[in-house]
PDB file of N, CA and C in Angstrom:
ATOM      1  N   UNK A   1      10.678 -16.067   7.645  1.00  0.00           N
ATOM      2  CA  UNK A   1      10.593 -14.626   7.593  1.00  0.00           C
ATOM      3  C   UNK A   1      11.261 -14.062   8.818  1.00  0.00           C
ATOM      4  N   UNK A   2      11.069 -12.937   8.817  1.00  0.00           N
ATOM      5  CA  UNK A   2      11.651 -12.205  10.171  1.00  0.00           C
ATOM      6  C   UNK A   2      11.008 -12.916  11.752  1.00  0.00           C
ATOM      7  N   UNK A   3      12.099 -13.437  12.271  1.00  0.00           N
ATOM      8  CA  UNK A   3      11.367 -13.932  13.458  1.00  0.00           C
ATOM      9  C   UNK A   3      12.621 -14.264  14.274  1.00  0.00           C
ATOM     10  N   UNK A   4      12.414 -13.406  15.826  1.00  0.00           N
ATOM     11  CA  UNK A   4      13.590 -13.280  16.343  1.00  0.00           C
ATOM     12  C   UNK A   4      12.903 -13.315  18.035  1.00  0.00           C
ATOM     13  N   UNK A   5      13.789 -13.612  19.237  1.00  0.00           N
ATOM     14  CA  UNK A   5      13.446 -13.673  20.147  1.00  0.00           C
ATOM     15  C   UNK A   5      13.327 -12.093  20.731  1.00  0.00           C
ATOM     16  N   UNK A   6      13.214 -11.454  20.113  1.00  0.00           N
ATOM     17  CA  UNK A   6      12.624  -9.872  20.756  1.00  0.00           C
ATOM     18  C   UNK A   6      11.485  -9.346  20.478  1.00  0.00           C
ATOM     19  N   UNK A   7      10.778 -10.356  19.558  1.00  0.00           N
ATOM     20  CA  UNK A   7       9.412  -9.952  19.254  1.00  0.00           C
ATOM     21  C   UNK A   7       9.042  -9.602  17.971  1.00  0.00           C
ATOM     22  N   UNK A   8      10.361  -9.502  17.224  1.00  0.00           N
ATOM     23  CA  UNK A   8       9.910  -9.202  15.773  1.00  0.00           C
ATOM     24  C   UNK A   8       8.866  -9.618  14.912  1.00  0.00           C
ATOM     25  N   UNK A   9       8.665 -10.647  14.782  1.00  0.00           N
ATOM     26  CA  UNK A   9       8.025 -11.884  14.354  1.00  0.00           C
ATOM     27  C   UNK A   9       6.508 -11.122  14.881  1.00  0.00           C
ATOM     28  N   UNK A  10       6.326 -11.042  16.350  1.00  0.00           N
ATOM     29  CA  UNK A  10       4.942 -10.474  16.968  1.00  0.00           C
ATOM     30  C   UNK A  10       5.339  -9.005  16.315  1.00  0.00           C
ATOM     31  N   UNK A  11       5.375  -8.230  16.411  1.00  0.00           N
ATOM     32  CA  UNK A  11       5.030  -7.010  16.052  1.00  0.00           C
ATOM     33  C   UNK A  11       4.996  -6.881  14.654  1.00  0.00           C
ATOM     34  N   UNK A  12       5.769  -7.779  13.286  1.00  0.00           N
ATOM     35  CA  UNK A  12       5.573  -8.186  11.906  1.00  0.00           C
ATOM     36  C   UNK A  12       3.430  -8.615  11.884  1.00  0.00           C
ATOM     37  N   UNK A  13       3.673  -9.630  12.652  1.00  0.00           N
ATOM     38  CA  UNK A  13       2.213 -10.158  12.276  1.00  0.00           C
ATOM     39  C   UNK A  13       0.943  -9.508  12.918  1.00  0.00           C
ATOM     40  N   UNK A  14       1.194  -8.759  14.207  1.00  0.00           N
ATOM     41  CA  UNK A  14       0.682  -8.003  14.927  1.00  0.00           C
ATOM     42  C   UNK A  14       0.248  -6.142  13.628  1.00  0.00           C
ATOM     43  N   UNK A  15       1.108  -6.042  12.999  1.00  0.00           N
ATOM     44  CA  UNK A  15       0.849  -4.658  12.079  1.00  0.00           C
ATOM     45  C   UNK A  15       1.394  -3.527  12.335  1.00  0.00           C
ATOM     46  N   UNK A  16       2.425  -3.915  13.699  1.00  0.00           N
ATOM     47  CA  UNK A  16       3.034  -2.732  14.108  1.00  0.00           C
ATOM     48  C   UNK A  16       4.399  -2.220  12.954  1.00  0.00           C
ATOM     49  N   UNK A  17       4.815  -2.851  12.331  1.00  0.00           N
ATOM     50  CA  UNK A  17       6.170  -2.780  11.660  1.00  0.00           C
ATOM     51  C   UNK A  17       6.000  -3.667  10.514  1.00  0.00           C
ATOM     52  N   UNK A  18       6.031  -3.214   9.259  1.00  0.00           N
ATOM     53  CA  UNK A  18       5.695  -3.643   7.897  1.00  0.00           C
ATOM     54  C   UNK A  18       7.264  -3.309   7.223  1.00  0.00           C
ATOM     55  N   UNK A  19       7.641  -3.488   5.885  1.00  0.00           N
ATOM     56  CA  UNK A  19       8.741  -3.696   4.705  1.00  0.00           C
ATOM     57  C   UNK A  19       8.031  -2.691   4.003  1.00  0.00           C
ATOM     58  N   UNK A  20       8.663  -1.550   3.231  1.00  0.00           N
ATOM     59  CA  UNK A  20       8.620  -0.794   2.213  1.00  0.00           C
ATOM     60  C   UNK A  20       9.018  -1.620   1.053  1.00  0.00           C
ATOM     61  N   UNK A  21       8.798  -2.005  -0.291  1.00  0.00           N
ATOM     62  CA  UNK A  21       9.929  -2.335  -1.396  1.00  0.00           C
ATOM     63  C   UNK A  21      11.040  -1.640  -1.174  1.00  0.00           C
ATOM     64  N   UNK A  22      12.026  -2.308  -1.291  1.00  0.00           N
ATOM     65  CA  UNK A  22      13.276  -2.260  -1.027  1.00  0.00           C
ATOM     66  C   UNK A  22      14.179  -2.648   0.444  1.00  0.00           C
ATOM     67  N   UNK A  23      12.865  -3.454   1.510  1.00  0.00           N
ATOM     68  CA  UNK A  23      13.103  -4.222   2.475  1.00  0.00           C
ATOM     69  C   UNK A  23      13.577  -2.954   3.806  1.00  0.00           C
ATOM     70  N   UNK A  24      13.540  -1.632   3.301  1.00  0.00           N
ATOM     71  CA  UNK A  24      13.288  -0.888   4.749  1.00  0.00           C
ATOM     72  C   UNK A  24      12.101  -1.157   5.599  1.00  0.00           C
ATOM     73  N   UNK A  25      12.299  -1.266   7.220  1.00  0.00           N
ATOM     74  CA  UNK A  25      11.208  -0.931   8.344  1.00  0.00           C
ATOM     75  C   UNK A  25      10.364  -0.051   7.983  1.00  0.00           C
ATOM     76  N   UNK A  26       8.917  -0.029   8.244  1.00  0.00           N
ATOM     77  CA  UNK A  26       8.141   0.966   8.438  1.00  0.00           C
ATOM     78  C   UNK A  26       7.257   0.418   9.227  1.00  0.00           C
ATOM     79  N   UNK A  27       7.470   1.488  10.402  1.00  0.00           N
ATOM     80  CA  UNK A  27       7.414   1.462  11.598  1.00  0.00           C
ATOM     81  C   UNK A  27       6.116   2.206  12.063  1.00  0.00           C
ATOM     82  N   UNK A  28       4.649   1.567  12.715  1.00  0.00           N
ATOM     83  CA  UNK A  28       3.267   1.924  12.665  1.00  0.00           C
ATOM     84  C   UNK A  28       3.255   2.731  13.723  1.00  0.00           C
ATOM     85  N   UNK A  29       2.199   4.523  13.316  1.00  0.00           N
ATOM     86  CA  UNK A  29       2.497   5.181  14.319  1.00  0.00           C
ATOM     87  C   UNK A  29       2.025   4.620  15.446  1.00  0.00           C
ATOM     88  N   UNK A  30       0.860   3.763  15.499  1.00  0.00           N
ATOM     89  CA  UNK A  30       0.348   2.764  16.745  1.00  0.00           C
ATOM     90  C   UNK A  30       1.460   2.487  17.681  1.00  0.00           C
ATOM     91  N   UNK A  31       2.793   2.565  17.261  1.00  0.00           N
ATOM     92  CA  UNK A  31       3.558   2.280  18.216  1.00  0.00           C
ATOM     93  C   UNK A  31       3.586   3.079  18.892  1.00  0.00           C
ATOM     94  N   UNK A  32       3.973   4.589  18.697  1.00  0.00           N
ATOM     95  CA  UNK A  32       3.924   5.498  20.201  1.00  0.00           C
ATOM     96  C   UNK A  32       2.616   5.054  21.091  1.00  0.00           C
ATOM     97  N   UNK A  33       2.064   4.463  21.091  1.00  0.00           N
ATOM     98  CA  UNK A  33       0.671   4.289  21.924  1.00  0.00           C
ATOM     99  C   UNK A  33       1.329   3.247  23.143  1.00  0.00           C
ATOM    100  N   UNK A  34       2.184   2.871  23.072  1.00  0.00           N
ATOM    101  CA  UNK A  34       3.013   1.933  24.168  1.00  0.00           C
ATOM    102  C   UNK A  34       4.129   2.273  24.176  1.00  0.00           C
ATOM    103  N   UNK A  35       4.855   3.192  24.991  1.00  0.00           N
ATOM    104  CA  UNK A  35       6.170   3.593  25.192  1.00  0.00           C
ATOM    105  C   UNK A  35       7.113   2.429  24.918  1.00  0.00           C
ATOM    106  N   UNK A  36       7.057   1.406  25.862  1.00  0.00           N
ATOM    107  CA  UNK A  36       7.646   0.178  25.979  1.00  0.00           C
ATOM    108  C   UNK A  36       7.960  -0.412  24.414  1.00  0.00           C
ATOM    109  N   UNK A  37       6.965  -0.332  23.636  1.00  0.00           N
ATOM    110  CA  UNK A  37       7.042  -0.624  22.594  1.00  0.00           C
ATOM    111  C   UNK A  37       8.064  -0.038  21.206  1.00  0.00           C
ATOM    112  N   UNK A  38       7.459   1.300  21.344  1.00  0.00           N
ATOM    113  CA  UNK A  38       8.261   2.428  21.343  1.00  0.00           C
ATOM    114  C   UNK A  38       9.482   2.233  21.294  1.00  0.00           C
ATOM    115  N   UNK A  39       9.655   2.198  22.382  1.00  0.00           N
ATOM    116  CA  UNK A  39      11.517   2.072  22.918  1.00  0.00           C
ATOM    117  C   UNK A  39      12.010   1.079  22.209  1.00  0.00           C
ATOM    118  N   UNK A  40      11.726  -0.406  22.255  1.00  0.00           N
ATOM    119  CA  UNK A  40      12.304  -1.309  21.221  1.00  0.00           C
ATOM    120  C   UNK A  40      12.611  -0.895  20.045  1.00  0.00           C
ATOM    121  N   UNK A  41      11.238  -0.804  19.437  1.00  0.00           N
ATOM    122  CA  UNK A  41      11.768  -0.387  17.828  1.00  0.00           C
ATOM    123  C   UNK A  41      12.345   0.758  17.767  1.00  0.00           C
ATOM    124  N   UNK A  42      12.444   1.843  18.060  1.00  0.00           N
ATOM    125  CA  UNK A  42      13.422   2.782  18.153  1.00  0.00           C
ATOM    126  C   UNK A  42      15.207   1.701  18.201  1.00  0.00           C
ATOM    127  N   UNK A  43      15.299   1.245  19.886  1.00  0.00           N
ATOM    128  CA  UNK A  43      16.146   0.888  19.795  1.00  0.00           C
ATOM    129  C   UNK A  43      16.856  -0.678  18.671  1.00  0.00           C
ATOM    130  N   UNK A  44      15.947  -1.044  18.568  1.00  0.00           N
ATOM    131  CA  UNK A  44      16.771  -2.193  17.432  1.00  0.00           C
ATOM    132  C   UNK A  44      15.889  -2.136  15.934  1.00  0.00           C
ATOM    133  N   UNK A  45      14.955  -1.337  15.389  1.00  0.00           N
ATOM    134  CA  UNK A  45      14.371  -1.560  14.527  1.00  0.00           C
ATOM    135  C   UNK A  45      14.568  -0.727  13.083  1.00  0.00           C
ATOM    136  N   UNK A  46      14.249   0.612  14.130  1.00  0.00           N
ATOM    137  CA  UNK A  46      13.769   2.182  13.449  1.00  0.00           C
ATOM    138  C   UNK A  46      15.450   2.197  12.140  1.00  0.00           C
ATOM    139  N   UNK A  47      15.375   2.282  11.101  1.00  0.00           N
ATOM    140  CA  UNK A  47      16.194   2.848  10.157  1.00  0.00           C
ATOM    141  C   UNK A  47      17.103   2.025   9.704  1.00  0.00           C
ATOM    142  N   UNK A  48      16.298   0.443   9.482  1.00  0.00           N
ATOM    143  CA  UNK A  48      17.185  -0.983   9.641  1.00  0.00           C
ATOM    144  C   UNK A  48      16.312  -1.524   7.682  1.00  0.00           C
ATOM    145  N   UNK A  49      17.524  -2.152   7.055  1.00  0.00           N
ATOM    146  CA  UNK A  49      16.359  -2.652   5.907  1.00  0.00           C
ATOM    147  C   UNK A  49      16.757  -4.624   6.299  1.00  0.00           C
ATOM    148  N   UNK A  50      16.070  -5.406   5.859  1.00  0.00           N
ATOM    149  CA  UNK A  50      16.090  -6.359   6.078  1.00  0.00           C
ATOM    150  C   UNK A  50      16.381  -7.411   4.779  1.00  0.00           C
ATOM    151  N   UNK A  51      17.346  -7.767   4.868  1.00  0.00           N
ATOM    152  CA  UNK A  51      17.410  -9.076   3.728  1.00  0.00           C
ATOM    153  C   UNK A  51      16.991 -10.003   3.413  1.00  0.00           C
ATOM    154  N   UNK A  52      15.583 -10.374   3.705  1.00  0.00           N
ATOM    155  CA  UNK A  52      14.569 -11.229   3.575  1.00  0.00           C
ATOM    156  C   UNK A  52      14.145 -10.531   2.320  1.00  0.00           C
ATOM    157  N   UNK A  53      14.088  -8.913   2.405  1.00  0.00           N
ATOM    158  CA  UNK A  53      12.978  -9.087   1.129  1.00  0.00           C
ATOM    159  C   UNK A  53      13.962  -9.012  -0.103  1.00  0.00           C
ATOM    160  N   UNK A  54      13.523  -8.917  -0.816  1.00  0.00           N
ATOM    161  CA  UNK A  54      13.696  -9.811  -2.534  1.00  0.00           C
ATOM    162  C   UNK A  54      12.909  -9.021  -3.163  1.00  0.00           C
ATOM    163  N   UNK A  55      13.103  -8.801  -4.663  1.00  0.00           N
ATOM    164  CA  UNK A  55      11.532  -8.612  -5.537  1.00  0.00           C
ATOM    165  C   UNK A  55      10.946  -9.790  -5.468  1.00  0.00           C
ATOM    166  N   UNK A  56      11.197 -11.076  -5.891  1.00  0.00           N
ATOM    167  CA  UNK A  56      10.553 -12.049  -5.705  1.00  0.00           C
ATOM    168  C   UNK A  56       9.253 -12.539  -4.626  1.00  0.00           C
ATOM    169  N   UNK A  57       9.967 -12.255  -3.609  1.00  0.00           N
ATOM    170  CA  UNK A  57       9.469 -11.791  -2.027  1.00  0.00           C
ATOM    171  C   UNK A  57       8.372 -10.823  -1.979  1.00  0.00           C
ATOM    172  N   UNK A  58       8.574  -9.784  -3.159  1.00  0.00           N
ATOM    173  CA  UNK A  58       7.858  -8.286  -2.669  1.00  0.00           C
ATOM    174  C   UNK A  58       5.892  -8.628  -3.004  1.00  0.00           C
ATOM    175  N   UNK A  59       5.618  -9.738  -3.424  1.00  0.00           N
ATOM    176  CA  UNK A  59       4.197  -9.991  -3.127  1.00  0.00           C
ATOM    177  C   UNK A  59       3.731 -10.001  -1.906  1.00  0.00           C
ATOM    178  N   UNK A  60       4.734 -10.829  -1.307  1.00  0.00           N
ATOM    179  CA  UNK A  60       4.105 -11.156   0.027  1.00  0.00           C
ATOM    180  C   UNK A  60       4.162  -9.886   1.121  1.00  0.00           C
ATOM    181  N   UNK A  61       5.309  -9.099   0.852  1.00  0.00           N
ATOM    182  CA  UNK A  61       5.354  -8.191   1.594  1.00  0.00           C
ATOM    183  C   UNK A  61       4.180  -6.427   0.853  1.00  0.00           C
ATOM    184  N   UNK A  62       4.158  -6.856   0.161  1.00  0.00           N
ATOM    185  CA  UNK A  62       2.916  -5.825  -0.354  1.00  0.00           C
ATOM    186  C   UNK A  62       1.652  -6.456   0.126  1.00  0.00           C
ATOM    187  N   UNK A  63       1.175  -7.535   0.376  1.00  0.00           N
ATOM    188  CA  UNK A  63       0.048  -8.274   1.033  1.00  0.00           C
ATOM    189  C   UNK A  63      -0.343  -7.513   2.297  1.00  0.00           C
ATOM    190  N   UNK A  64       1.256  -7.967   3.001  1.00  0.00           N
ATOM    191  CA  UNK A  64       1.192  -7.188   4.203  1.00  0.00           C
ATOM    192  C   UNK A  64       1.111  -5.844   4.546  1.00  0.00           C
ATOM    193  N   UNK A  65       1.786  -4.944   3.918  1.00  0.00           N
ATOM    194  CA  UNK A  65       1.249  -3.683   3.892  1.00  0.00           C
ATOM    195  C   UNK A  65      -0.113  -3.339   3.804  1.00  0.00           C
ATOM    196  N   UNK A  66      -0.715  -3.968   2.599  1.00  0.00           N
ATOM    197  CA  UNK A  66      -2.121  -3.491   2.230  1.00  0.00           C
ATOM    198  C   UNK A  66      -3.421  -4.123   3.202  1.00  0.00           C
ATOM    199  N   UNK A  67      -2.735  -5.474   4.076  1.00  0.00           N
ATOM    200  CA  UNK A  67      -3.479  -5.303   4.598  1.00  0.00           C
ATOM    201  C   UNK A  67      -3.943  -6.024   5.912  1.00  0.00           C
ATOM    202  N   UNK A  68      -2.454  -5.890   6.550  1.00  0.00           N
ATOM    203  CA  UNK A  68      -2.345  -6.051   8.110  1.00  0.00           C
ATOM    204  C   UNK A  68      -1.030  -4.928   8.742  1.00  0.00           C
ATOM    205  N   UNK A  69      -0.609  -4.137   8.227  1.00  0.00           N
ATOM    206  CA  UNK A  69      -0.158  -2.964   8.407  1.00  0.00           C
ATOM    207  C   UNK A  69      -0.943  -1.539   9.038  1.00  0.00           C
ATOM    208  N   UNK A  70      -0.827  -1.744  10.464  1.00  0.00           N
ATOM    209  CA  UNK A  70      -1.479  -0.290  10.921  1.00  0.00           C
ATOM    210  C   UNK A  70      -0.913   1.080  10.507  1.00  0.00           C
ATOM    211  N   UNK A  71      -1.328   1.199   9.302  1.00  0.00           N
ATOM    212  CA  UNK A  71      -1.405   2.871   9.236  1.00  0.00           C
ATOM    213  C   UNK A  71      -2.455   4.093   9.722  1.00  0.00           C
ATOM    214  N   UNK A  72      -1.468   5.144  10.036  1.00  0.00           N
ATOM    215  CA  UNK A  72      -2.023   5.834  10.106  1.00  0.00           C
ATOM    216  C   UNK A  72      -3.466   6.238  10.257  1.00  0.00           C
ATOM    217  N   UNK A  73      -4.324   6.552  10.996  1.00  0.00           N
ATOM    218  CA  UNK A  73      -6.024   6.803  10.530  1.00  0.00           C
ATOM    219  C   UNK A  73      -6.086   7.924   9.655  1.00  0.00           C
ATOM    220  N   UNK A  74      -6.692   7.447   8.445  1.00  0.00           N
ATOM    221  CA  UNK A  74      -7.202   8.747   7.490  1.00  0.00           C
ATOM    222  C   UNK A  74      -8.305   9.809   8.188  1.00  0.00           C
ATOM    223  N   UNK A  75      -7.824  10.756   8.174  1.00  0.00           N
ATOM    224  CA  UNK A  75      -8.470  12.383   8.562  1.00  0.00           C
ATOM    225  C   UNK A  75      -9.614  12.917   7.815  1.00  0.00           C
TER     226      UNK A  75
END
């Protein structure tokens, strides 16, 4: 899967940055909570789709969304 020496891989399994179907980033607002963090995915992440995912693929990445993906807190 995605796993790269900048941390991708940690911030994938971590919940900061999840796959939409159709293999775009979506990027957890939890990230502004660490500038540093922030700044990365901005700079190499934010508006990137990835060729790992597949429909085939898209189980595993709906797993992850539903449910190691930091979204948002419901209001």
């Amino acid at each position: 899967m995605l796993a790269c020496v900048l941390g991708c891989d940690s911030l994938y399994e971590s919940g900061h940055i999840s796959f939409d179907p159709g293999g775009h980033i979506r990027v957890s607002p939890e990230v502004d909570d660490s500038p540093h963090v922030a700044e990365h995915v901005q700079a190499y992440l934010a508006n990137r789709t990835t060729t790992w995912w597949t429909p085939e693929r898209e189980p595993y990445f709906a797993w992850h969304r539903n449910h190691t993906y930091r979204r948002a807190p419901v209001s």
